[in-house]
PDB file of N, CA and C in Angstrom:
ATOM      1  N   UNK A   1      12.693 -74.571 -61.520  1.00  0.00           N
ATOM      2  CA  UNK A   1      12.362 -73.307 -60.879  1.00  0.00           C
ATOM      3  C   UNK A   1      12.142 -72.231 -61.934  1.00  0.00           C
ATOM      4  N   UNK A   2      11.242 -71.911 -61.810  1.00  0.00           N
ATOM      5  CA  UNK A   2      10.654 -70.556 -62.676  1.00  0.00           C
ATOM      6  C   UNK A   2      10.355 -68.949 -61.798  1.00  0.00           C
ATOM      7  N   UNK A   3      11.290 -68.375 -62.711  1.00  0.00           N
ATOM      8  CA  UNK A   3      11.502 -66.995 -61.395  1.00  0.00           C
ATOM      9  C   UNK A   3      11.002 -66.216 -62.342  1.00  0.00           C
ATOM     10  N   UNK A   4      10.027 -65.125 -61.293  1.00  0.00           N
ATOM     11  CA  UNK A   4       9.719 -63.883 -62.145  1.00  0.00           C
ATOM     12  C   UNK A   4      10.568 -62.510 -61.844  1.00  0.00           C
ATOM     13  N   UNK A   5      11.279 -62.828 -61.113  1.00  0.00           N
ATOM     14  CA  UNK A   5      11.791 -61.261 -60.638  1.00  0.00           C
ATOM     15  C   UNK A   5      13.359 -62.226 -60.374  1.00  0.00           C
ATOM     16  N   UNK A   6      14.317 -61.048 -60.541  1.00  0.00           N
ATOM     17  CA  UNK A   6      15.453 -60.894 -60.058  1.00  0.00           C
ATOM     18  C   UNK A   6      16.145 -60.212 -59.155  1.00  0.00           C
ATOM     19  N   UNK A   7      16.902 -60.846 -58.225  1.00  0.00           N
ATOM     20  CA  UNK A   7      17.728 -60.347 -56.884  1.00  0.00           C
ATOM     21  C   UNK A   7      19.255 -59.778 -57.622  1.00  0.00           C
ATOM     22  N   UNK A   8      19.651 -58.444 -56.974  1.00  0.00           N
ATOM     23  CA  UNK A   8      20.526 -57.985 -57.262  1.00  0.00           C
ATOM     24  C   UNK A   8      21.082 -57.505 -56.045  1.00  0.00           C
ATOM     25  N   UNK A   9      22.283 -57.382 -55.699  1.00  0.00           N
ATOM     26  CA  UNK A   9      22.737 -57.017 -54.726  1.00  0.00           C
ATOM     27  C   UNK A   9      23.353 -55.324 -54.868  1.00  0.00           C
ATOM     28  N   UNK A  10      22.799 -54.723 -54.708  1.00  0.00           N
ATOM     29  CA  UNK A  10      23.089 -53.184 -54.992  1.00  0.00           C
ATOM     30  C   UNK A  10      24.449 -52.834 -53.890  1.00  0.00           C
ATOM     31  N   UNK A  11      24.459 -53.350 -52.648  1.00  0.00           N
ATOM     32  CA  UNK A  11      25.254 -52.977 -51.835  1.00  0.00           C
ATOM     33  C   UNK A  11      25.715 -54.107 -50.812  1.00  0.00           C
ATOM     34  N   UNK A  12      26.493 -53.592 -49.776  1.00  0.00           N
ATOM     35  CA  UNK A  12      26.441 -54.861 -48.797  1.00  0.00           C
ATOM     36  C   UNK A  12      25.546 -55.126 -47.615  1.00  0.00           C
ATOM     37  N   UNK A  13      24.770 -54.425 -47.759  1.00  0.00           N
ATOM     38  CA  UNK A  13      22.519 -53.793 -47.072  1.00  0.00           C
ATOM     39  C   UNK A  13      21.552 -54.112 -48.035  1.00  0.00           C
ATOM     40  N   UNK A  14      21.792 -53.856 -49.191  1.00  0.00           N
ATOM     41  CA  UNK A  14      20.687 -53.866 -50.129  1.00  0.00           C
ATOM     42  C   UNK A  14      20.184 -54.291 -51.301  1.00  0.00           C
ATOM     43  N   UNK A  15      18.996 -55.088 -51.179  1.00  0.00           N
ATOM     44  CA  UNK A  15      18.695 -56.140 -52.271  1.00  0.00           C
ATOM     45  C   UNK A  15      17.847 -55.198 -53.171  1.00  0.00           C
ATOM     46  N   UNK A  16      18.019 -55.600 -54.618  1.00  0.00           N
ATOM     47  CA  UNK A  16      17.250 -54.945 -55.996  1.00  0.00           C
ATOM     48  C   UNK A  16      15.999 -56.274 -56.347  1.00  0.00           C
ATOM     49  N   UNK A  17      15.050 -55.507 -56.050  1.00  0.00           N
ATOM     50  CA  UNK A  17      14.306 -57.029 -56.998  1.00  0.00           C
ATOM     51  C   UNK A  17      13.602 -56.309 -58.095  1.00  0.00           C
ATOM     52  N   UNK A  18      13.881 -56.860 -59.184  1.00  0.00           N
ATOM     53  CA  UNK A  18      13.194 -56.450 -60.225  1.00  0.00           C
ATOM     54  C   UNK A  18      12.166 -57.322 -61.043  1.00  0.00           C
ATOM     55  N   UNK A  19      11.168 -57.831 -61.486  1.00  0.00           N
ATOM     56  CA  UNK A  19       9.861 -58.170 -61.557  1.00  0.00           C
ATOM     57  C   UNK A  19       9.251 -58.324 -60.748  1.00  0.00           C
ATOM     58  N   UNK A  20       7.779 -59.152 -60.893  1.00  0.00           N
ATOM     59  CA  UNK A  20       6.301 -59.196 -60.232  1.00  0.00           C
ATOM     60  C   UNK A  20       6.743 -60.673 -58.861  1.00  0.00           C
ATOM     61  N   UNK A  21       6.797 -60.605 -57.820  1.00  0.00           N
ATOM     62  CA  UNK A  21       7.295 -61.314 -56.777  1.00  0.00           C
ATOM     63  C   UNK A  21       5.513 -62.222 -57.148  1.00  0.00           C
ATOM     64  N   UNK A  22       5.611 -63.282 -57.814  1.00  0.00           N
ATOM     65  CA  UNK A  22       4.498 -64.012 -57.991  1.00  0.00           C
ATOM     66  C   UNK A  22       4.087 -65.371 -57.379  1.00  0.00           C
ATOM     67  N   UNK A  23       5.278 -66.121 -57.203  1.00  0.00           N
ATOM     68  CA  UNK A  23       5.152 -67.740 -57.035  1.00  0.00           C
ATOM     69  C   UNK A  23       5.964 -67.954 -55.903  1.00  0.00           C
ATOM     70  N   UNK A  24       6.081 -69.067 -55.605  1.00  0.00           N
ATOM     71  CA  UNK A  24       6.778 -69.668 -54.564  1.00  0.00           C
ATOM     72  C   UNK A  24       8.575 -69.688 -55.118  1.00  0.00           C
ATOM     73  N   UNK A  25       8.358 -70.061 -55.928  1.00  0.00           N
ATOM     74  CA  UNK A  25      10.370 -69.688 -56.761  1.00  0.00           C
ATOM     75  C   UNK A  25      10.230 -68.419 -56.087  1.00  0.00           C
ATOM     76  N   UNK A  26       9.971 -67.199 -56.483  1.00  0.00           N
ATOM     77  CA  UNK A  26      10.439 -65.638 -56.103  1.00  0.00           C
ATOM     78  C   UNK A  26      10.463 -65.901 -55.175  1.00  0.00           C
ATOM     79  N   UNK A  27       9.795 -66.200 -54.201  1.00  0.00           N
ATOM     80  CA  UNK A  27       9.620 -66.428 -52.824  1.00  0.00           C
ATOM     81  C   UNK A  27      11.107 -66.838 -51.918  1.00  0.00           C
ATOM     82  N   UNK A  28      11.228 -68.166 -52.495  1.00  0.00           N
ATOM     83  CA  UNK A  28      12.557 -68.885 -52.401  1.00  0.00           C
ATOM     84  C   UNK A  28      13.806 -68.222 -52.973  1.00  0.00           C
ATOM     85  N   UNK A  29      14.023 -67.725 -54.089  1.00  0.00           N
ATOM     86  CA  UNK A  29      14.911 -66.274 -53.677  1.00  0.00           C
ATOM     87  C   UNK A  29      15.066 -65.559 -53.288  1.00  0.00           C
ATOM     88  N   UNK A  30      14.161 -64.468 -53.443  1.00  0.00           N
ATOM     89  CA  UNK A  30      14.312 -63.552 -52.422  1.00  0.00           C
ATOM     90  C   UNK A  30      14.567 -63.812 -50.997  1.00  0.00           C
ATOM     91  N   UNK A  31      14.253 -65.036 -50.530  1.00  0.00           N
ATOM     92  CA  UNK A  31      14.612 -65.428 -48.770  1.00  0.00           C
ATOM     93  C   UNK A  31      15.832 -65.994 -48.970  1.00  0.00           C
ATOM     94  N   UNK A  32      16.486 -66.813 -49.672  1.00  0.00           N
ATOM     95  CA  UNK A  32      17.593 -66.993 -50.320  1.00  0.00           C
ATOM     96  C   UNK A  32      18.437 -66.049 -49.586  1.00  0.00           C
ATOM     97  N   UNK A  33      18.085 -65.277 -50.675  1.00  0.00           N
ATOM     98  CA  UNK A  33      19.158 -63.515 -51.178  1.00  0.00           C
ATOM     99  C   UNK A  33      19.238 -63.108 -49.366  1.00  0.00           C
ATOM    100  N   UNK A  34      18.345 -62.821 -48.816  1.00  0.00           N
ATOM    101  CA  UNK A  34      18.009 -62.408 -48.062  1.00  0.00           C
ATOM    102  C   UNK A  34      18.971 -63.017 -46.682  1.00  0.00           C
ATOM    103  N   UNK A  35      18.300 -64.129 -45.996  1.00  0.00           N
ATOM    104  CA  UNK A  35      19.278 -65.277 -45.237  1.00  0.00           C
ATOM    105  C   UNK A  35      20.962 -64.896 -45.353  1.00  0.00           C
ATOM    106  N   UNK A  36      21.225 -64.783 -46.789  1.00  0.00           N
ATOM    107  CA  UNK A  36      22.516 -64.781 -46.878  1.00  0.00           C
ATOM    108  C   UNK A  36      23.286 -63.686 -46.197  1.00  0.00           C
ATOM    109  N   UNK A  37      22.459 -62.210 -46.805  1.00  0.00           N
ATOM    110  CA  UNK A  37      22.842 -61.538 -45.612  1.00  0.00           C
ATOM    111  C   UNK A  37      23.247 -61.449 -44.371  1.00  0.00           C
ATOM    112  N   UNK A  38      21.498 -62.006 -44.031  1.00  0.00           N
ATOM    113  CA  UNK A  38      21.450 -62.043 -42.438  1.00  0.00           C
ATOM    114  C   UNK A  38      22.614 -63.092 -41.971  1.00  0.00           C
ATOM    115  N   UNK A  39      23.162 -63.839 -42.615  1.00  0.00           N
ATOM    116  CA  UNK A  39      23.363 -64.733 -41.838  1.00  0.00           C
ATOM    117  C   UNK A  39      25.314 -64.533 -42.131  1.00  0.00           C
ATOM    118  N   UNK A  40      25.569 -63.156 -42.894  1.00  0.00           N
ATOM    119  CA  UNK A  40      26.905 -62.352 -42.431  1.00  0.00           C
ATOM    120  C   UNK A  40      27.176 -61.728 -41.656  1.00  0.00           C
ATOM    121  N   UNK A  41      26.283 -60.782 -40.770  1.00  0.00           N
ATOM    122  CA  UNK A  41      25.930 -60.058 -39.975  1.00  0.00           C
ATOM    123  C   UNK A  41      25.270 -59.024 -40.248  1.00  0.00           C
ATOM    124  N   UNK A  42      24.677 -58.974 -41.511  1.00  0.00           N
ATOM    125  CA  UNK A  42      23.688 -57.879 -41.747  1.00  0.00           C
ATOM    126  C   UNK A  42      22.483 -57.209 -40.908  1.00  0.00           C
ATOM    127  N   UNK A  43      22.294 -56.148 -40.040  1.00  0.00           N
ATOM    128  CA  UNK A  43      21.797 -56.147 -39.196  1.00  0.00           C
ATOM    129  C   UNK A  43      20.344 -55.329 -39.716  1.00  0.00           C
ATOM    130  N   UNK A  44      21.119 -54.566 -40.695  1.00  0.00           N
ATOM    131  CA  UNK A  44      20.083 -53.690 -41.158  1.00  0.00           C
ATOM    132  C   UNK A  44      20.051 -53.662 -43.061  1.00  0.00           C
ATOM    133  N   UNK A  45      19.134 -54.159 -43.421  1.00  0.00           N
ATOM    134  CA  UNK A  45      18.828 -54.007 -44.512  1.00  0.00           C
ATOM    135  C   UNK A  45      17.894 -53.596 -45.372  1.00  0.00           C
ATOM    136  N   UNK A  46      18.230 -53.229 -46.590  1.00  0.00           N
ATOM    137  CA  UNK A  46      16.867 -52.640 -47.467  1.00  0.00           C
ATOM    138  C   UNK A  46      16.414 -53.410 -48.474  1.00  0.00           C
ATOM    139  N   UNK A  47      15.366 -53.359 -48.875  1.00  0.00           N
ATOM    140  CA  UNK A  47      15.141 -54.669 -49.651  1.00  0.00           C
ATOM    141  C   UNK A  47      13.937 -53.332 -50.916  1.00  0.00           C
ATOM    142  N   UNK A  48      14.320 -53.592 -52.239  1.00  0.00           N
ATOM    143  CA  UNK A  48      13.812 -52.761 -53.102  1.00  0.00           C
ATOM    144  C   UNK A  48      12.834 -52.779 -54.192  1.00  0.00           C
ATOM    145  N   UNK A  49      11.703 -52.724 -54.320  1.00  0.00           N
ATOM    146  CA  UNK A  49      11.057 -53.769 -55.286  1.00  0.00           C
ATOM    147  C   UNK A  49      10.829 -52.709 -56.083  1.00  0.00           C
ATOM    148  N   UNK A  50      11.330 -52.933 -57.180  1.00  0.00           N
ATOM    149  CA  UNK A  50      11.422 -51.598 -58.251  1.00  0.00           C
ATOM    150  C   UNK A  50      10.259 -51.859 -59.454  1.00  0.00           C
ATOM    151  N   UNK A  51       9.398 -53.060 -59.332  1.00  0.00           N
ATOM    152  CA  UNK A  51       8.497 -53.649 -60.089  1.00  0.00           C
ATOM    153  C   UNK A  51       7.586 -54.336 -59.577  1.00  0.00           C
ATOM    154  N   UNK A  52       7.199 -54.641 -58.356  1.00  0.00           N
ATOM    155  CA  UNK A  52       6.182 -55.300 -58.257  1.00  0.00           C
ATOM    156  C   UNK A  52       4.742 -54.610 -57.556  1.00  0.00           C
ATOM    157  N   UNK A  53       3.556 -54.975 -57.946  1.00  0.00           N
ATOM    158  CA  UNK A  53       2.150 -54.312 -57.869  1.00  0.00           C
ATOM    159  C   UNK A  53       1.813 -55.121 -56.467  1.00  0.00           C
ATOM    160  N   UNK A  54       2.423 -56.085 -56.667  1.00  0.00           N
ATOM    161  CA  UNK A  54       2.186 -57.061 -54.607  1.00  0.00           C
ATOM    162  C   UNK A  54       3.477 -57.757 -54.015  1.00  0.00           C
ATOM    163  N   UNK A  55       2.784 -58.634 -53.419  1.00  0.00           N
ATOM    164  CA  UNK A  55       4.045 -59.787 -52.949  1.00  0.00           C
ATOM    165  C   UNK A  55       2.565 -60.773 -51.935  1.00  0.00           C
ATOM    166  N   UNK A  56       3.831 -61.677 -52.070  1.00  0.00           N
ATOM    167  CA  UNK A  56       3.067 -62.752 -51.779  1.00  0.00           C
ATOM    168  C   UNK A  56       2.673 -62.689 -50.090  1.00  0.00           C
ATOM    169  N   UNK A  57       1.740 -63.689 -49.414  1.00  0.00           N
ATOM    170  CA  UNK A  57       1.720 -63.662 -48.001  1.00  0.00           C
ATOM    171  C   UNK A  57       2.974 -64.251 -47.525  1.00  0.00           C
ATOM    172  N   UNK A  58       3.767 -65.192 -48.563  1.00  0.00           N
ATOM    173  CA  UNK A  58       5.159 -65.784 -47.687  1.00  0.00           C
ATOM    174  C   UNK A  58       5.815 -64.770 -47.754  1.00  0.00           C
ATOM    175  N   UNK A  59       6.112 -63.997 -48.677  1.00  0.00           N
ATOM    176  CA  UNK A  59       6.880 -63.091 -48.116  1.00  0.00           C
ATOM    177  C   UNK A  59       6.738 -62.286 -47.342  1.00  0.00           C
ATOM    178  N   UNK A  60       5.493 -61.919 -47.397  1.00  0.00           N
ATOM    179  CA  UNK A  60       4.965 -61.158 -46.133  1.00  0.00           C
ATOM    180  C   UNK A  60       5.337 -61.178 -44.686  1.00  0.00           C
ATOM    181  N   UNK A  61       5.443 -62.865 -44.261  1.00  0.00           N
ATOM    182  CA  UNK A  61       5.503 -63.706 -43.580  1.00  0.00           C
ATOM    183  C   UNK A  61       6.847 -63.640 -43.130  1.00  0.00           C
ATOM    184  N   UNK A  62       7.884 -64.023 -44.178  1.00  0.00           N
ATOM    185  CA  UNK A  62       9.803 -64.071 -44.014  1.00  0.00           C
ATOM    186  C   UNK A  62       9.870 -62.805 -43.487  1.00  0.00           C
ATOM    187  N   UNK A  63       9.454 -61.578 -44.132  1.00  0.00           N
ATOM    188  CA  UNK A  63      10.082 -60.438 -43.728  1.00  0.00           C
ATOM    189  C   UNK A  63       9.482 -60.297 -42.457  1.00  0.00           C
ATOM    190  N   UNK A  64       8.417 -60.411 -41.965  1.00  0.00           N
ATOM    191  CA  UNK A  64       8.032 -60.096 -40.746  1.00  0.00           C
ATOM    192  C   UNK A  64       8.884 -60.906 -39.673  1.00  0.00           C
ATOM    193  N   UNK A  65       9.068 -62.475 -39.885  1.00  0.00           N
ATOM    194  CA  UNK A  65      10.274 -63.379 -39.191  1.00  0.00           C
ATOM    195  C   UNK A  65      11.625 -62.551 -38.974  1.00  0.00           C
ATOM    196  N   UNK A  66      12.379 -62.041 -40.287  1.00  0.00           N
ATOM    197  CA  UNK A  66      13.121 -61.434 -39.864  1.00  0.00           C
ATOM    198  C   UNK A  66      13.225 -60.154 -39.260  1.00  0.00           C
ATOM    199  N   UNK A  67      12.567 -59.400 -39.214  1.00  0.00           N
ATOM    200  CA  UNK A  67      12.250 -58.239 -38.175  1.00  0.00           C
ATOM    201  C   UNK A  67      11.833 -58.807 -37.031  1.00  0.00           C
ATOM    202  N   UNK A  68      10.561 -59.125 -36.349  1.00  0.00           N
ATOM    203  CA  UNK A  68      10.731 -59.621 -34.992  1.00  0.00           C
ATOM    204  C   UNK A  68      10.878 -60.517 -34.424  1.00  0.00           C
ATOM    205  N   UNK A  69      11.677 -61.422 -35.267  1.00  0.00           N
ATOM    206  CA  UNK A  69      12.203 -62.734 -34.729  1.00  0.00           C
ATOM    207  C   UNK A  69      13.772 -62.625 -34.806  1.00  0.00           C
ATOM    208  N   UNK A  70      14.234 -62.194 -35.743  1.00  0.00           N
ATOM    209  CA  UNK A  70      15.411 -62.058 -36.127  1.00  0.00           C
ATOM    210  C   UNK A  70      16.649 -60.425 -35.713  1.00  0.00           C
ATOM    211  N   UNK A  71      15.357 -59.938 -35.495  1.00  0.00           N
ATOM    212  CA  UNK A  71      15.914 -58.687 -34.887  1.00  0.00           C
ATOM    213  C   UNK A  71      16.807 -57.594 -36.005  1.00  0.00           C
ATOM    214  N   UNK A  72      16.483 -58.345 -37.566  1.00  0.00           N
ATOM    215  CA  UNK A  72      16.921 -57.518 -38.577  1.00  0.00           C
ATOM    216  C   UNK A  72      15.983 -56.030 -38.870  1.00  0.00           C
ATOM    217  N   UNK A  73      16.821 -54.621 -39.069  1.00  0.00           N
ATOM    218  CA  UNK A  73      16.326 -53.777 -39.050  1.00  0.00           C
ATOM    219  C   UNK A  73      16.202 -53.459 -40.692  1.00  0.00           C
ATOM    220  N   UNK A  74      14.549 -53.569 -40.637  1.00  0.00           N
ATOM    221  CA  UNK A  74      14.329 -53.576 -42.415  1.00  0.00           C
ATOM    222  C   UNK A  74      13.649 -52.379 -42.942  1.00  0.00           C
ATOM    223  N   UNK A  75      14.540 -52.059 -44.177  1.00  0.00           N
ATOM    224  CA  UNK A  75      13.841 -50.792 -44.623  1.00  0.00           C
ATOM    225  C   UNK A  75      13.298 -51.370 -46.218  1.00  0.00           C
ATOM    226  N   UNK A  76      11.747 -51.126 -46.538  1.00  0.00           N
ATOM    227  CA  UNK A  76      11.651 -51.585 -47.478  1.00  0.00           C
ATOM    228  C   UNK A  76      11.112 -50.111 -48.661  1.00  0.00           C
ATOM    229  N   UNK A  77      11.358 -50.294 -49.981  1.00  0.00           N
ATOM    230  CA  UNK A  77      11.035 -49.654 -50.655  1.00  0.00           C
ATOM    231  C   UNK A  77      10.237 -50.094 -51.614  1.00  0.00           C
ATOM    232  N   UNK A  78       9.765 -48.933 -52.140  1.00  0.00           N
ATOM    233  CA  UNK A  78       8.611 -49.770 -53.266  1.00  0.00           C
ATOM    234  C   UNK A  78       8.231 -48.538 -54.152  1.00  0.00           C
ATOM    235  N   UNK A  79       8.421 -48.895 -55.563  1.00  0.00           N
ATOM    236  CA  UNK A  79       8.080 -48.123 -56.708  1.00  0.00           C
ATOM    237  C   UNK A  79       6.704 -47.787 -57.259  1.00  0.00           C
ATOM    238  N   UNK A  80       5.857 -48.908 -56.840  1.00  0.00           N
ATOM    239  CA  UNK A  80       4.222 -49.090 -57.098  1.00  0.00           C
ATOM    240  C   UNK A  80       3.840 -48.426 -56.118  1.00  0.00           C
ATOM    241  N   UNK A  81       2.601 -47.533 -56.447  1.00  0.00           N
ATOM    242  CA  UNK A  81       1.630 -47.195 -55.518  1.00  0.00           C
ATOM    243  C   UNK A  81       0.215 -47.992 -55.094  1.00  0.00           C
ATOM    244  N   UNK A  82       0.453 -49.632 -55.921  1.00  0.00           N
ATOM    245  CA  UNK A  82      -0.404 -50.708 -55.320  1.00  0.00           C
ATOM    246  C   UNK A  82       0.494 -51.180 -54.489  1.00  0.00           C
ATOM    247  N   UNK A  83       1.576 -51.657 -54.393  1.00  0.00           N
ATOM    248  CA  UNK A  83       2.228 -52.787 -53.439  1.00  0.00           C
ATOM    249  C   UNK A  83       2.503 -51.310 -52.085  1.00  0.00           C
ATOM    250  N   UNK A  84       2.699 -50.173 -52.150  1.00  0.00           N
ATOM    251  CA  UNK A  84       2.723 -48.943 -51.015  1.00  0.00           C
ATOM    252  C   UNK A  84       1.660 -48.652 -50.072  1.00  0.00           C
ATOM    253  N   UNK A  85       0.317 -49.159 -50.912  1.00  0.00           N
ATOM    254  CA  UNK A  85      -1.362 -49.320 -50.883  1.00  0.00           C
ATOM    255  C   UNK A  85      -1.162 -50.887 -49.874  1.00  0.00           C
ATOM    256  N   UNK A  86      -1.081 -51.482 -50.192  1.00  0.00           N
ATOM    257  CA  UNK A  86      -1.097 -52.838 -49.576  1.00  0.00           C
ATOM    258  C   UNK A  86       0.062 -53.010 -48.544  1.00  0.00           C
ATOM    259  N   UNK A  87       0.662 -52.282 -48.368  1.00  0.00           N
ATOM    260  CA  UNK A  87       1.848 -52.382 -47.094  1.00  0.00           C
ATOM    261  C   UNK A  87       1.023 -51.555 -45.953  1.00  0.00           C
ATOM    262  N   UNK A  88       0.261 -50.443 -46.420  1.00  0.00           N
ATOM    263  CA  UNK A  88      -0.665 -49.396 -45.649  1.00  0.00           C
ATOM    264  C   UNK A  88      -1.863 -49.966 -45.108  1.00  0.00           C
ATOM    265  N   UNK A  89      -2.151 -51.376 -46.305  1.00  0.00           N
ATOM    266  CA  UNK A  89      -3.450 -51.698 -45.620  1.00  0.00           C
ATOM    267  C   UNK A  89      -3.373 -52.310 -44.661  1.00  0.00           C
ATOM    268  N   UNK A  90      -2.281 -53.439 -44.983  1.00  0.00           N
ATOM    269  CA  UNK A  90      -1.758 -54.679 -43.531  1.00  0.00           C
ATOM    270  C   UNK A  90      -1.236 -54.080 -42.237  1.00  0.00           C
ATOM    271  N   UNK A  91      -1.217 -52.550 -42.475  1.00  0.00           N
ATOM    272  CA  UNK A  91      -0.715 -51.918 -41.271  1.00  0.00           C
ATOM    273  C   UNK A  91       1.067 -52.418 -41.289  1.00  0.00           C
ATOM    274  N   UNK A  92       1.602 -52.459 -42.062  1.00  0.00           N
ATOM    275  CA  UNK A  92       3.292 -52.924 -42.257  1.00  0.00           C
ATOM    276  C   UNK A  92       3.767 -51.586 -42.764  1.00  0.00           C
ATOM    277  N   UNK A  93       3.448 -50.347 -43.116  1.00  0.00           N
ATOM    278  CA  UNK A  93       4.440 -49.719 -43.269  1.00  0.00           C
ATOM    279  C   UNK A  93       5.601 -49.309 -42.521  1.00  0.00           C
ATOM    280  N   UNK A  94       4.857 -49.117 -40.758  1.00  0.00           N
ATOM    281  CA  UNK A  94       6.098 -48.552 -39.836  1.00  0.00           C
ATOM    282  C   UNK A  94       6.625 -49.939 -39.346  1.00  0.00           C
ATOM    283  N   UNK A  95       6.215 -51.324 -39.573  1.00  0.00           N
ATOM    284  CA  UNK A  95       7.232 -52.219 -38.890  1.00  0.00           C
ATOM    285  C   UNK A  95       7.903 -52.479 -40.068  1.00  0.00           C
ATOM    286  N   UNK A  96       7.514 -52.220 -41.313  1.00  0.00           N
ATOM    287  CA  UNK A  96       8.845 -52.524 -42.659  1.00  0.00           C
ATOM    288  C   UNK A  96       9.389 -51.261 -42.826  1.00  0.00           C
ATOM    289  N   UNK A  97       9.459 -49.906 -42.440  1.00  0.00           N
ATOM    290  CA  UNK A  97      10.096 -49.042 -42.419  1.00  0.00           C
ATOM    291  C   UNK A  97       9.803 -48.371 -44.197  1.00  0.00           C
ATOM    292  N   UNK A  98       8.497 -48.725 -44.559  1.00  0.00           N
ATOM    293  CA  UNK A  98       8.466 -48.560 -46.282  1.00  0.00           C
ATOM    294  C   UNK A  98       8.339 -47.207 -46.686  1.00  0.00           C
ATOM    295  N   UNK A  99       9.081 -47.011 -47.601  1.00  0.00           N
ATOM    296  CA  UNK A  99       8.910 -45.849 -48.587  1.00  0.00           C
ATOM    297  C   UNK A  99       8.748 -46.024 -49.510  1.00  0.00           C
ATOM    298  N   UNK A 100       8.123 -44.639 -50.163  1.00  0.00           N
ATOM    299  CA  UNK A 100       7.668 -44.665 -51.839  1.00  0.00           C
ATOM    300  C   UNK A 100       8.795 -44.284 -52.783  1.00  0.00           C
ATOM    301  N   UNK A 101       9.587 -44.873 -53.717  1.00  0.00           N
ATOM    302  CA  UNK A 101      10.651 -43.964 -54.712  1.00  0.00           C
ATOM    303  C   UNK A 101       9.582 -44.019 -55.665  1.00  0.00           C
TER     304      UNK A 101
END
């Protein structure tokens, strides 16, 4: 497994990812990281990408599963004004709850 970004747990809500979310490994962590939460009772979480210019369609995909399948309330953030650009285009900003830091 070759990872480009790292999961950090900032809180007991909120994941840090820090590099470019590129391959199927990132992928598989971050849902990882993620699951684990959900699957304490995390109801509402934030998920933070403090580095990446995209993300993949799977992730695209997980996070959307867990919001209206899962009924997790997700707030996502994002440092890039390409990956903020591309949450705006897919029309995902108000169902990922995204902001710009």
């Amino acid at each position: 497994m070759e990872h480009n970004i790292k999961v950090e747990l900032e809180n007991s809500n909120t994941l840090k990812i820090t590099g470019d979310v590129k391959n199927i490994d990132d992928y598989q962590l971050l849902k990882e990281n993620a699951i684990e939460l959900r699957d304490k009772g995390v109801q509402s979480l934030t998920i933070i990408f403090a580095d990446s210019s995209s993300i993949t369609s799977s992730v695209i995909g997980f996070l959307l599963k867990l919001v209206q399948k899962d009924g997790v309330n997700l707030n996502i953030k994002v440092a890039k004004d390409s990956l903020y650009s591309l949450m705006e285009t897919l029309s995902l900003n108000s169902i990922f709850n995204v902001e710009k830091i």
